[in-house]
PDB file of N, CA and C in Angstrom:
ATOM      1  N   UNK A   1      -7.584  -9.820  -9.278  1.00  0.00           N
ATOM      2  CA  UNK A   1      -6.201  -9.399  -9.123  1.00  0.00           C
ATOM      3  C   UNK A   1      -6.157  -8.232  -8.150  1.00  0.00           C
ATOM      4  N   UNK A   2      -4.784  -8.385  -6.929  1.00  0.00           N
ATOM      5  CA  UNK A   2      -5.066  -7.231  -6.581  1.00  0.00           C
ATOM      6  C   UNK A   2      -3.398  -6.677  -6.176  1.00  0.00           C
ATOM      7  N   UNK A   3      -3.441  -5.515  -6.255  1.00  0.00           N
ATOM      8  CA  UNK A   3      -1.610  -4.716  -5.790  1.00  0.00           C
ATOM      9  C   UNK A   3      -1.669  -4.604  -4.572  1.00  0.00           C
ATOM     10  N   UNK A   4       0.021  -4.312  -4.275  1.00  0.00           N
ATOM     11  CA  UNK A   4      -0.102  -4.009  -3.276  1.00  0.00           C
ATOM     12  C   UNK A   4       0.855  -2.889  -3.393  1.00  0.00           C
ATOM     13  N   UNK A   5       0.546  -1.599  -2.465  1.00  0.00           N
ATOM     14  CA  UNK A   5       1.915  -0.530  -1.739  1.00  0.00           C
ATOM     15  C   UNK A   5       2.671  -0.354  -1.300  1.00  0.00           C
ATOM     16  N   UNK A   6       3.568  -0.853  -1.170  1.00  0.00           N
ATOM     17  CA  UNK A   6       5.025  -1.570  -0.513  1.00  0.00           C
ATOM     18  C   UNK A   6       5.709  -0.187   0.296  1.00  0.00           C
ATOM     19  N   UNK A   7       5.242  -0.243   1.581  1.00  0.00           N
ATOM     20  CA  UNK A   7       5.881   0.756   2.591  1.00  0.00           C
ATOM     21  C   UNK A   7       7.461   0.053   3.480  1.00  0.00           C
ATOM     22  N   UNK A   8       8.435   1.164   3.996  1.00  0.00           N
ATOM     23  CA  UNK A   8       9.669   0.601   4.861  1.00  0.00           C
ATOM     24  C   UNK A   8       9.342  -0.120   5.670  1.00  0.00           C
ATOM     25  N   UNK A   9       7.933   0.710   6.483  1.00  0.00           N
ATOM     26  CA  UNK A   9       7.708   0.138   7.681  1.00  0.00           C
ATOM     27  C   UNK A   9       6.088  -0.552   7.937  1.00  0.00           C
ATOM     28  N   UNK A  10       6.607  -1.018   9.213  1.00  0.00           N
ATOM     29  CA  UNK A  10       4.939  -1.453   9.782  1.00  0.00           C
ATOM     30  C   UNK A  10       4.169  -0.081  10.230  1.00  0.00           C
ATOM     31  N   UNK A  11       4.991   0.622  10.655  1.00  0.00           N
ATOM     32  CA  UNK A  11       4.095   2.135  10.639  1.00  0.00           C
ATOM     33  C   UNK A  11       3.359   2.879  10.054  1.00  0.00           C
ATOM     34  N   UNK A  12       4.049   2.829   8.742  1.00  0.00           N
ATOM     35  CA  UNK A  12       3.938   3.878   7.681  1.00  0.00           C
ATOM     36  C   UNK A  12       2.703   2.868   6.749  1.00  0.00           C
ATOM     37  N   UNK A  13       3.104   1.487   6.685  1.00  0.00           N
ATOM     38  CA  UNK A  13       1.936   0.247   6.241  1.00  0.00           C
ATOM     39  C   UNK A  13       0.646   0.860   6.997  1.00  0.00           C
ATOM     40  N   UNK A  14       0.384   0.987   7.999  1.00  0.00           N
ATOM     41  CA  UNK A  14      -0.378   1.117   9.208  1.00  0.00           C
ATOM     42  C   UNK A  14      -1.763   2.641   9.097  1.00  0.00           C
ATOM     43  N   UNK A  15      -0.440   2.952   8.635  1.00  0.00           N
ATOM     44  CA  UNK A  15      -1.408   4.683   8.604  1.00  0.00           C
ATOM     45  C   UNK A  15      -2.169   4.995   7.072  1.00  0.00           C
ATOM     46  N   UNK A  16      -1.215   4.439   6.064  1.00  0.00           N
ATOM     47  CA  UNK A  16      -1.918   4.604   4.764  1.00  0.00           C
ATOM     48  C   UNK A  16      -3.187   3.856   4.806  1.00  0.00           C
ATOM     49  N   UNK A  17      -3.107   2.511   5.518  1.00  0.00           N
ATOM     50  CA  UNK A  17      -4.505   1.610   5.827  1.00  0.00           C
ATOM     51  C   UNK A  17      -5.763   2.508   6.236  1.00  0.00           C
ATOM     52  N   UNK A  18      -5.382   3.370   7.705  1.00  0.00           N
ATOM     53  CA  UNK A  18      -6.375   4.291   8.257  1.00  0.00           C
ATOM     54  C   UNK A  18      -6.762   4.913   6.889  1.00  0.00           C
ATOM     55  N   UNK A  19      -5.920   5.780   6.016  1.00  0.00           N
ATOM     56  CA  UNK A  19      -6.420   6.528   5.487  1.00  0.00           C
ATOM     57  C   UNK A  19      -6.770   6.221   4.408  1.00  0.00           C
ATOM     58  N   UNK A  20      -6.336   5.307   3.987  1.00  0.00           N
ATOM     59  CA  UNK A  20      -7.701   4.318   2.438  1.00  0.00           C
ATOM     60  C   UNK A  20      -8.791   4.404   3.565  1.00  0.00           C
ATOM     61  N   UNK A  21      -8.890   3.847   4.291  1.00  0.00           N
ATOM     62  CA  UNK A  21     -10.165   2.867   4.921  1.00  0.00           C
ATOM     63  C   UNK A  21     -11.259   4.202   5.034  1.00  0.00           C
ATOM     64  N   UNK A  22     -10.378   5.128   5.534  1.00  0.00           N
ATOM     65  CA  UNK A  22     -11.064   6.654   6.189  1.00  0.00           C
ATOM     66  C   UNK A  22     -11.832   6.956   4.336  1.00  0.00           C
ATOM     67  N   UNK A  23     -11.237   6.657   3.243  1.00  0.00           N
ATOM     68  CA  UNK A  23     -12.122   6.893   2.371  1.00  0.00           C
ATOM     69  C   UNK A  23     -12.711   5.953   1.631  1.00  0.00           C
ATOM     70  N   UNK A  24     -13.172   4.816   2.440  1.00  0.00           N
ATOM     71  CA  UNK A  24     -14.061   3.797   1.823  1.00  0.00           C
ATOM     72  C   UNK A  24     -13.324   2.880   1.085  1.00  0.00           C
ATOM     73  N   UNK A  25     -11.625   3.173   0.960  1.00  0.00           N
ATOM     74  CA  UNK A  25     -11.360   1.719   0.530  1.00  0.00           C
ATOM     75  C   UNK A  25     -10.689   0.543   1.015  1.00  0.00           C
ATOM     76  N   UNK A  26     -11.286  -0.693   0.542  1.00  0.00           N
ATOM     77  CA  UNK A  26     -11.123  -1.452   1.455  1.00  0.00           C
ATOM     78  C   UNK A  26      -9.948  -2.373   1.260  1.00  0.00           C
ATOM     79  N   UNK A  27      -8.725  -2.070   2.312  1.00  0.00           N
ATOM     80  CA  UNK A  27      -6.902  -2.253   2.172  1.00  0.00           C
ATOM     81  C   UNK A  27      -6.986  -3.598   3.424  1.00  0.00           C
ATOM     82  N   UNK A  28      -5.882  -3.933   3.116  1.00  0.00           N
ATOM     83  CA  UNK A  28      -5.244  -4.955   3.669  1.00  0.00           C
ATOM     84  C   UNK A  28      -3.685  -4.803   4.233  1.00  0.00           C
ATOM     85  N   UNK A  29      -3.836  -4.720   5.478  1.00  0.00           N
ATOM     86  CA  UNK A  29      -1.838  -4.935   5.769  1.00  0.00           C
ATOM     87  C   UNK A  29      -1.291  -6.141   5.755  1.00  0.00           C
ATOM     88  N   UNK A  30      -0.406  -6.213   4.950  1.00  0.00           N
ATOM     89  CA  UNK A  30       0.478  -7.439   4.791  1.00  0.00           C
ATOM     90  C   UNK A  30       1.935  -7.114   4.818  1.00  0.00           C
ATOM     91  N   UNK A  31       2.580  -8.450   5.053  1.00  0.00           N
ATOM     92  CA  UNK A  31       3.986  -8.521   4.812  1.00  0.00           C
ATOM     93  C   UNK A  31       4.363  -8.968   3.434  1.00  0.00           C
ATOM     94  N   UNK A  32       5.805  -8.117   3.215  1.00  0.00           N
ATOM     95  CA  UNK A  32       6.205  -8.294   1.595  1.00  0.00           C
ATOM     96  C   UNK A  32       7.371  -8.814   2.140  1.00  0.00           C
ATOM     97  N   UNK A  33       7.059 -10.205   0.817  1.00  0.00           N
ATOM     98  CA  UNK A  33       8.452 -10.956   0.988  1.00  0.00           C
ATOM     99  C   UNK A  33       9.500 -10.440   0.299  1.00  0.00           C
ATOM    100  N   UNK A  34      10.597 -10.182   1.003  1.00  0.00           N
ATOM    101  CA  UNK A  34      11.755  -9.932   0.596  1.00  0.00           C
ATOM    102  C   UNK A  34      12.149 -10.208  -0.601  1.00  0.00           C
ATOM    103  N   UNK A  35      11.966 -11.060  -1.482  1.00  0.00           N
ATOM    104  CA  UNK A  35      11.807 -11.484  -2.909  1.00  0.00           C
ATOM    105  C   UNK A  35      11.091 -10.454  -3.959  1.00  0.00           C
ATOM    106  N   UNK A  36       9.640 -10.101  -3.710  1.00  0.00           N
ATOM    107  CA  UNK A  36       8.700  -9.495  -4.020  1.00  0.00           C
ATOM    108  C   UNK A  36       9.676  -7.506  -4.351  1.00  0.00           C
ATOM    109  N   UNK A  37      10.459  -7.338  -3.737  1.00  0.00           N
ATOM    110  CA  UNK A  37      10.522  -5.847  -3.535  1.00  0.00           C
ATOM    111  C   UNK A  37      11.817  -5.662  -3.891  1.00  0.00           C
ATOM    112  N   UNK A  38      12.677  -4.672  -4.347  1.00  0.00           N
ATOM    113  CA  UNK A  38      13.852  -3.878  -4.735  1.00  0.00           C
ATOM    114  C   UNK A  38      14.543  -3.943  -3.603  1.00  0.00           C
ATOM    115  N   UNK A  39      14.063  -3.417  -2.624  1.00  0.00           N
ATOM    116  CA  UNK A  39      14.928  -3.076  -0.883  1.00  0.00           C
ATOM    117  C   UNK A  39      14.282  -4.251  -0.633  1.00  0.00           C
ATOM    118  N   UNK A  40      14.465  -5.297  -0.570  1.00  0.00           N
ATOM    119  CA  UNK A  40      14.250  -6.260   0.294  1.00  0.00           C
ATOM    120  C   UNK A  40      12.512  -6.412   1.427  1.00  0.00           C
ATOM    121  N   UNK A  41      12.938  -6.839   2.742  1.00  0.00           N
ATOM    122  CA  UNK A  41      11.741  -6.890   3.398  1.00  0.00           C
ATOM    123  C   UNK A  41      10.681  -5.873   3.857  1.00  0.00           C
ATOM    124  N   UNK A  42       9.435  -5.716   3.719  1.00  0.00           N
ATOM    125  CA  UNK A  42       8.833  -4.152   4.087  1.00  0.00           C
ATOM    126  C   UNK A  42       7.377  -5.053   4.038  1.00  0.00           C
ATOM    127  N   UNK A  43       6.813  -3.846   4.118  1.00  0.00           N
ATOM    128  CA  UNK A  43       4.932  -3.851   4.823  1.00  0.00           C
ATOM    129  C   UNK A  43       4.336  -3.470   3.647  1.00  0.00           C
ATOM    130  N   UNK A  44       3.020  -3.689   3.210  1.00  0.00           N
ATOM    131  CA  UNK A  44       2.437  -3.163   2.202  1.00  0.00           C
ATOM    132  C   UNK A  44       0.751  -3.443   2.698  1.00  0.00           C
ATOM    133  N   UNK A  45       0.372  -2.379   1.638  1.00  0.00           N
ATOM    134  CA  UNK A  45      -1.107  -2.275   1.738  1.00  0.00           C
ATOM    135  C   UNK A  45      -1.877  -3.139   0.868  1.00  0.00           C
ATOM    136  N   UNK A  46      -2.566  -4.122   0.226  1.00  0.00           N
ATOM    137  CA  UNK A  46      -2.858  -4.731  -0.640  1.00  0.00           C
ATOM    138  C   UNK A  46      -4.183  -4.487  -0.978  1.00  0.00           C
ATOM    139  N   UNK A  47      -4.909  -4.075  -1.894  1.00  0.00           N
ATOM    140  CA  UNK A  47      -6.030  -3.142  -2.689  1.00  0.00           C
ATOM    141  C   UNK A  47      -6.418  -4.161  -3.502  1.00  0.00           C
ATOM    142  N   UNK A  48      -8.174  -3.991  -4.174  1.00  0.00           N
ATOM    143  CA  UNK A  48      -8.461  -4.268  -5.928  1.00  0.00           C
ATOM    144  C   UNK A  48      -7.806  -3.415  -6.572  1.00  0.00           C
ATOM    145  N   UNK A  49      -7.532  -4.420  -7.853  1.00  0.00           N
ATOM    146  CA  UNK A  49      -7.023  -3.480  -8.790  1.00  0.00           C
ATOM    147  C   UNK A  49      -8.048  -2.459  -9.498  1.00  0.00           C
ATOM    148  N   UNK A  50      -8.972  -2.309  -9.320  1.00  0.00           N
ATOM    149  CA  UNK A  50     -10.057  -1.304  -9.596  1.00  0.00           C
ATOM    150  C   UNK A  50      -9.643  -0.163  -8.841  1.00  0.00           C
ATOM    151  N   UNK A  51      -9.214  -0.195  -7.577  1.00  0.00           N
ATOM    152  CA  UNK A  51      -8.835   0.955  -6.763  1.00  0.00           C
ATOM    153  C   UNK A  51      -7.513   1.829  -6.865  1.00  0.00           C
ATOM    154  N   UNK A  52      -6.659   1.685  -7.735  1.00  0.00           N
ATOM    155  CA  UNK A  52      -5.315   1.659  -8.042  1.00  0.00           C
ATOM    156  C   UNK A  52      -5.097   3.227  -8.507  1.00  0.00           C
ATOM    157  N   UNK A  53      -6.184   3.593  -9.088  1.00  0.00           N
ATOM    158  CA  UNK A  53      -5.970   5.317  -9.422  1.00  0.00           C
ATOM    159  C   UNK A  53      -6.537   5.960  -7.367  1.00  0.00           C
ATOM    160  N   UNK A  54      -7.339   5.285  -7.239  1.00  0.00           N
ATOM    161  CA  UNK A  54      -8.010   6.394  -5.948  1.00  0.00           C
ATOM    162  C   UNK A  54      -7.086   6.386  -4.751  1.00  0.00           C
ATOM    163  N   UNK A  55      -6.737   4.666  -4.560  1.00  0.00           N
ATOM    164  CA  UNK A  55      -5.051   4.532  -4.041  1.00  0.00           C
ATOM    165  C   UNK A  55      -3.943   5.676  -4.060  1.00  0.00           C
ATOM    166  N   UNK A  56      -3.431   5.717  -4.964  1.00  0.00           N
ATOM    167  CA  UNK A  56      -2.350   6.844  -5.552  1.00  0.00           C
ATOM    168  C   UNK A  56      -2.650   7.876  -5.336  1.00  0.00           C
ATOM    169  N   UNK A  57      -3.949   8.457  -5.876  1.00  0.00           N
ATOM    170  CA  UNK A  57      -4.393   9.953  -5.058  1.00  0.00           C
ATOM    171  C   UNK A  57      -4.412  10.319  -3.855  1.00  0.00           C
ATOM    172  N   UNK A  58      -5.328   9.180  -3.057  1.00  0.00           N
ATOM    173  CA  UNK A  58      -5.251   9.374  -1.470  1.00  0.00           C
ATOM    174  C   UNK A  58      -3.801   9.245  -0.508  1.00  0.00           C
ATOM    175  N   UNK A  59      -2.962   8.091  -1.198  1.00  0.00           N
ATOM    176  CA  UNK A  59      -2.138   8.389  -0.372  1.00  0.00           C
ATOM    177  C   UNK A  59      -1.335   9.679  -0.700  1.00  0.00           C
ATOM    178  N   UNK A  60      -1.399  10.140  -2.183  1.00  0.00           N
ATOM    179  CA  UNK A  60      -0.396  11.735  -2.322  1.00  0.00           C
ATOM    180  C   UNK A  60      -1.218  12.369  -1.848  1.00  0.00           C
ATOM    181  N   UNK A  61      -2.570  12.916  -1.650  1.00  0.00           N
ATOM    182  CA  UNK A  61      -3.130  13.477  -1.283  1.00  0.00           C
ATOM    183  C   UNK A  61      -2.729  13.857   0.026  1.00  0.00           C
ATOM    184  N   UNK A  62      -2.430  12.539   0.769  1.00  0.00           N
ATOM    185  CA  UNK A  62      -1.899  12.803   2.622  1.00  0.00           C
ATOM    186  C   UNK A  62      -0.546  12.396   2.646  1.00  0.00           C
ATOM    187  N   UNK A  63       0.565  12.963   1.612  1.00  0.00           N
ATOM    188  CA  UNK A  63       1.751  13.018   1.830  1.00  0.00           C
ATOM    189  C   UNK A  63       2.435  11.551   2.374  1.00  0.00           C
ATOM    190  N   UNK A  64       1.927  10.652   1.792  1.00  0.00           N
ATOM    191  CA  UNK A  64       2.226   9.310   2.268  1.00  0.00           C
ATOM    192  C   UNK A  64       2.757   9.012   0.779  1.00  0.00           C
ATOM    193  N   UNK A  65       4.210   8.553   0.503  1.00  0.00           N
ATOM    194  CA  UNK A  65       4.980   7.799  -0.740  1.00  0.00           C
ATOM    195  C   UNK A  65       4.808   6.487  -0.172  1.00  0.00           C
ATOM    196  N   UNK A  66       4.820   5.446  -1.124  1.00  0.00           N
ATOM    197  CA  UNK A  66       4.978   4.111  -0.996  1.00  0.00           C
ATOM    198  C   UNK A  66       6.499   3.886  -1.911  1.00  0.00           C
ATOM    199  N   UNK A  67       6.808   3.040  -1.535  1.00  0.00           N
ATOM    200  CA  UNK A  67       8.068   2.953  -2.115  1.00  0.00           C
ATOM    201  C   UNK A  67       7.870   2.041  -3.411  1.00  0.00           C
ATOM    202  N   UNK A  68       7.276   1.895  -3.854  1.00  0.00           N
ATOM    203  CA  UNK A  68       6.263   1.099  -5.486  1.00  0.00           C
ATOM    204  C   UNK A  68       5.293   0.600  -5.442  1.00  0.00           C
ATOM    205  N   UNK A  69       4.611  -0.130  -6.116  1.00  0.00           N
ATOM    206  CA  UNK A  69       3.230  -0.819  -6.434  1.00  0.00           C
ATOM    207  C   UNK A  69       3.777  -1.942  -7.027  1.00  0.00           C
ATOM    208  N   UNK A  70       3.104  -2.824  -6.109  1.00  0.00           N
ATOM    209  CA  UNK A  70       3.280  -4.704  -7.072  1.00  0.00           C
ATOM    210  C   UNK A  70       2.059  -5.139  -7.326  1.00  0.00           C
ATOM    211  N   UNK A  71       1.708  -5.914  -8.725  1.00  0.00           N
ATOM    212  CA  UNK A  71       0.901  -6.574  -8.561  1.00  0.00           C
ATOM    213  C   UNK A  71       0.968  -8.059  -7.889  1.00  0.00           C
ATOM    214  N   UNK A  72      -0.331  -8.795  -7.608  1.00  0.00           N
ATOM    215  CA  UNK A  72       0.176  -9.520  -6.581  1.00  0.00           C
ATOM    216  C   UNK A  72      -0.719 -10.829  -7.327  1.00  0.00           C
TER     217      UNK A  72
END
């Protein structure tokens, strides 16, 4: 099983990637279907669910919000 981080943009998808990756974990950029999310269409990072606490730290850690967590 794995979540994903549901960002506005392809940007903001983009940079949280660098900065998992920058600490060894290993993310995925994808598109979230409009179905999948509250606001409709957006970008997300998609993780193991093993990684889901170090996720959350790193991105608060570098001032990066995701706009929720889905499992996927």
């Amino acid at each position: 099983m794995r979540y994903i981080a549901v960002f506005p943009t392809l940007t903001l998808a983009q940079k949280a990637a660098r900065v998992l990756k920058a600490e060894n974990i290993h993310v995925e950029v994808v598109k979230v279907d409009s179905t999948r999310t509250r606001r409709g269409c957006s970008w997300g990072v998609a993780f193991d669910d093993s990684k889901l606490l170090g996720v959350r730290m790193t991105l608060s850690n570098n001032s990066l919000s995701e706009r929720e967590i889905i499992k996927e």
